[in-house]
Protein backbone atom coordinates (compact mmCIF):
# COMPACT_ATOMS: atom_id res chain seq x y z
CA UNK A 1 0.00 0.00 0.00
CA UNK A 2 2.83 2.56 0.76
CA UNK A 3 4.43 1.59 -2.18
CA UNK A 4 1.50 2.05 -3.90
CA UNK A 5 0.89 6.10 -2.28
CA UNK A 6 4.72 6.59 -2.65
CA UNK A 7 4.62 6.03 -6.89
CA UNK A 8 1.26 7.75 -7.48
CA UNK A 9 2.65 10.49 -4.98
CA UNK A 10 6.21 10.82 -7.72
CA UNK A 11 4.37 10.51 -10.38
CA UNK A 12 2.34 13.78 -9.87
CA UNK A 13 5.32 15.44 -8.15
CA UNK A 14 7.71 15.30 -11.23
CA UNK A 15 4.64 16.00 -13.27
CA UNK A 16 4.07 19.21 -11.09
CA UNK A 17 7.45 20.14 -11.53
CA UNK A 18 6.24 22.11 -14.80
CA UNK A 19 3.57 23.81 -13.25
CA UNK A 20 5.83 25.24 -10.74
CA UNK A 21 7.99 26.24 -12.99
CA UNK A 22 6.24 27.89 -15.77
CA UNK A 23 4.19 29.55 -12.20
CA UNK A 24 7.81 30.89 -11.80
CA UNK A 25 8.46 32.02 -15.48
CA UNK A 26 5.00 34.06 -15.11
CA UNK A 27 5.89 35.59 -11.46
CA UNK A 28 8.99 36.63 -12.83
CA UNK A 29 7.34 38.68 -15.79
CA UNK A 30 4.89 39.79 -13.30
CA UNK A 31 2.16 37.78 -14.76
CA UNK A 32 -1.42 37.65 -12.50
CA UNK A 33 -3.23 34.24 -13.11
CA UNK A 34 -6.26 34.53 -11.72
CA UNK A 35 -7.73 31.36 -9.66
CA UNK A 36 -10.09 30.52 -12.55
CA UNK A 37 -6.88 30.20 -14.85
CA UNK A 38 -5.60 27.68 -12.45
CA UNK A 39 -8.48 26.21 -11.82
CA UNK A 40 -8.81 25.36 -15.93
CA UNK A 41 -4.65 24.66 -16.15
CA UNK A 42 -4.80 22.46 -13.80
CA UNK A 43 -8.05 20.89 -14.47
CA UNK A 44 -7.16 20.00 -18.37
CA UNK A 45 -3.84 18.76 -16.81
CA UNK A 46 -5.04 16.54 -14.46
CA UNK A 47 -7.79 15.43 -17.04
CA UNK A 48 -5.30 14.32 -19.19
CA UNK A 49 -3.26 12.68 -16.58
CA UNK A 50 -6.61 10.51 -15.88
CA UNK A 51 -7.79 9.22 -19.00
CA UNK A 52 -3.40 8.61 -20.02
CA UNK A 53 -3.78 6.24 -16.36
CA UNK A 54 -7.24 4.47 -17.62
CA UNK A 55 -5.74 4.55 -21.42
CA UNK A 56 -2.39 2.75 -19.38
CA UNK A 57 -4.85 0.04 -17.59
CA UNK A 58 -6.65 -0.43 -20.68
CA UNK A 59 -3.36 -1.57 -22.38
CA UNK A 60 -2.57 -3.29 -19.82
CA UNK A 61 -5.03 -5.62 -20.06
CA UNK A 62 -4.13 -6.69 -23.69
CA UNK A 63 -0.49 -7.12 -22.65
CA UNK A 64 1.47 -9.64 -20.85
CA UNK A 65 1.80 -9.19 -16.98
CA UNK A 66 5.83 -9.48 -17.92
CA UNK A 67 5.63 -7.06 -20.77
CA UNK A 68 3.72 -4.13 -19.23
CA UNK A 69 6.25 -3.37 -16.61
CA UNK A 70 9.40 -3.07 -18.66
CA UNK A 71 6.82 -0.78 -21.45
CA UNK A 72 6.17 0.98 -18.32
CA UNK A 73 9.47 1.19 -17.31
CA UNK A 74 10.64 2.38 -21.23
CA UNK A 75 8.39 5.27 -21.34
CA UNK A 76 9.27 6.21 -18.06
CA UNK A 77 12.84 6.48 -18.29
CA UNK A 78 12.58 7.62 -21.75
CA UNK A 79 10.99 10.60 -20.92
CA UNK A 80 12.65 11.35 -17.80
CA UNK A 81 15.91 11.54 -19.56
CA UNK A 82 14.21 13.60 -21.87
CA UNK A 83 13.16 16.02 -19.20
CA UNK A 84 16.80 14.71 -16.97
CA UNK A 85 19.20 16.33 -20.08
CA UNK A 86 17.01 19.02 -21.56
CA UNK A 87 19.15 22.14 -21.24
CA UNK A 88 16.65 24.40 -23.39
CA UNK A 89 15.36 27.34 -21.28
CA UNK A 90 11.67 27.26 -22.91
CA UNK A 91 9.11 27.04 -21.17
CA UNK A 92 5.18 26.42 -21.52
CA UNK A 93 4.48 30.26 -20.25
CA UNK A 94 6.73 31.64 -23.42
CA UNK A 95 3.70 30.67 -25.56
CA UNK A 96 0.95 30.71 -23.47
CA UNK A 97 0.34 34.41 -22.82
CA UNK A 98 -0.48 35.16 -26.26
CA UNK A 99 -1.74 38.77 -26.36
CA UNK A 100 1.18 40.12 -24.26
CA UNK A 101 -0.43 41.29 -21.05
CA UNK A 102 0.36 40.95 -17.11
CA UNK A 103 -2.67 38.76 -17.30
CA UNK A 104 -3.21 35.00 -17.93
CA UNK A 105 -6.34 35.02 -19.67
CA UNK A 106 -8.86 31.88 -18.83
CA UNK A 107 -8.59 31.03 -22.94
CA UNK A 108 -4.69 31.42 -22.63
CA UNK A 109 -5.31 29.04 -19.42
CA UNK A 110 -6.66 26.31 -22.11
CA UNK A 111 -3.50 26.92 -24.14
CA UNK A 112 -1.31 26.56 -21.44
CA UNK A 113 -3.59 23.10 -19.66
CA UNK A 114 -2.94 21.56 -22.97
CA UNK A 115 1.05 22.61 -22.86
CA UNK A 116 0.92 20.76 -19.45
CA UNK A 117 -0.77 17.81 -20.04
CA UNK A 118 1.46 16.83 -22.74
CA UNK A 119 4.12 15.08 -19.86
CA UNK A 120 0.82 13.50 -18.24
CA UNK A 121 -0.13 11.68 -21.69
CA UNK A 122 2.99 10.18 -22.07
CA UNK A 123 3.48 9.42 -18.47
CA UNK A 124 0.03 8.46 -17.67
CA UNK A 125 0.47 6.00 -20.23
CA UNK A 126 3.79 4.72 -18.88
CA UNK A 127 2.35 4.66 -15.37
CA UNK A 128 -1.16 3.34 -15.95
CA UNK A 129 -0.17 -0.36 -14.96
CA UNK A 130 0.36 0.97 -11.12
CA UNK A 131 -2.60 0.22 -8.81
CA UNK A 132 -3.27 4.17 -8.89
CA UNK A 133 -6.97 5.21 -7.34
CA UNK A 134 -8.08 7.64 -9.79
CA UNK A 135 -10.32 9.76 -7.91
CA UNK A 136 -7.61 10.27 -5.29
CA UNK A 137 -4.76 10.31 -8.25
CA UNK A 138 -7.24 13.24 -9.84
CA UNK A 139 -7.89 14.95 -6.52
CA UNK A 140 -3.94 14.96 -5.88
CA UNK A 141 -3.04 16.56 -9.35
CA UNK A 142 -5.44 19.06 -8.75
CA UNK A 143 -4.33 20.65 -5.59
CA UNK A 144 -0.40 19.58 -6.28
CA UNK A 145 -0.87 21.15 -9.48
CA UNK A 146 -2.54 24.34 -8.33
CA UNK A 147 -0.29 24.96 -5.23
CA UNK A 148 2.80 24.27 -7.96
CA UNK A 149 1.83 26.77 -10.49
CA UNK A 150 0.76 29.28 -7.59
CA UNK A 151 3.97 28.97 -5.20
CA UNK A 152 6.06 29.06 -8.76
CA UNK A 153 4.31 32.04 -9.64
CA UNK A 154 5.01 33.47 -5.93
CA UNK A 155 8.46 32.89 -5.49
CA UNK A 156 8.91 34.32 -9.38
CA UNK A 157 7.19 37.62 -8.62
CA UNK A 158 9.44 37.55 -5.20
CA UNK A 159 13.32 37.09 -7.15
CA UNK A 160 11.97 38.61 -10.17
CA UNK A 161 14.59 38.46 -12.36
CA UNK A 162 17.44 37.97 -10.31
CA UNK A 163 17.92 34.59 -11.92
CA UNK A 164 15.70 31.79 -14.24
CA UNK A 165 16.41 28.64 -13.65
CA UNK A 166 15.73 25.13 -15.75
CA UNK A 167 13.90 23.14 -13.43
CA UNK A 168 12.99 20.35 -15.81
CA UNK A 169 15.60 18.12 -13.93
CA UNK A 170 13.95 17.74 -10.90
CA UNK A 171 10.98 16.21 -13.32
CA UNK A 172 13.48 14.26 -14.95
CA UNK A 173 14.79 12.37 -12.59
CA UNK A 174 11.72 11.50 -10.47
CA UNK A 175 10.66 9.72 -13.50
CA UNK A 176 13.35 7.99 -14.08
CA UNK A 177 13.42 6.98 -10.29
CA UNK A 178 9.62 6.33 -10.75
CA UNK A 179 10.63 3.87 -13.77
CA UNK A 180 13.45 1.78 -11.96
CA UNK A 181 10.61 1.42 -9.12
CA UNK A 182 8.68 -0.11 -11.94
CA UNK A 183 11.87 -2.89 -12.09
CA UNK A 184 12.00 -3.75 -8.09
């Protein structure tokens, strides 16, 4: 059972890891997001991450027992050392805030949920062969999500430009650590 709270509880972490940081990348520019911005960021997000986990026990399923962990493990690691050695400094609030303003517009919001998600998809996928409870998996990504991109945003506006970090590390390698639990 711990085991089981401990991956679902990495899983969303390292997929959080992007909120937080494109929360940063907007408190830096002095970006507001208003709570109904989160609210729809996070809620396509954590949308995504559910139907990637049923899409993952679907497959599952049709697969051998012994062949869905190393998948799982593959696309995993494969995109945690995607996220582990990306040294690009773009991030998902570059193209979100389309018109410009200090203001994260709810349709920019949909833009930016979709930007997000993209991680969950693959990793949902990966990760959909773990006992995960969805409605507390969903319930998780929503407030882990929201707090991310909100604290990001907080300690952004607070350094403000004093320095931008690549955070997409951090995501990297709880992935990968997420995929070698898949192994054990």
């Amino acid at each position: 059972m711990f085991e089981i709270i401990l991956e679902m509880l990495l899983l969303i972490t390292a997929l959080s890891v992007d909120s937080f940081a494109t929360g940063f990348a907007y408190g830096v520019s002095k970006t507001r997001i208003p709570i109904l911005s989160v609210t729809i960021t996070t809620l396509i997000s954590s949308l995504m991450l559910i139907i990637s986990l049923l899409a993952g026990n679907f497959l599952q399923s049709l697969i051998p027992a012994s062949l869905t962990c190393v998948i799982s493990f593959l696309i995993l690691f494969i995109l945690g050392s995607i996220k582990l050695f990306d040294r690009s400094n773009h991030t998902e609030a570059d193209g979100a805030n389309k018109n410009g303003d200090d203001l994260l517009s709810p349709s920019e919001a949909v833009s930016l949920g979709m930007a997000l998600s993209l991680d969950s998809i693959a990793a949902g996928i990966g990760a959909g062969v773990m006992a995960i409870n969805i409605p507390a998996a969903f319930i998780i990504s929503l407030f882990l999500g929201a707090a991310a991109i909100l604290s990001g945003r907080k300690l952004g506006y607070i350094i403000s430009g004093r320095f931008r970090s690549n955070l997409s590390w951090v995501s990297g390698f709880l992935l990968i650590l997420l995929a070698v639990m898949k192994l054990l």
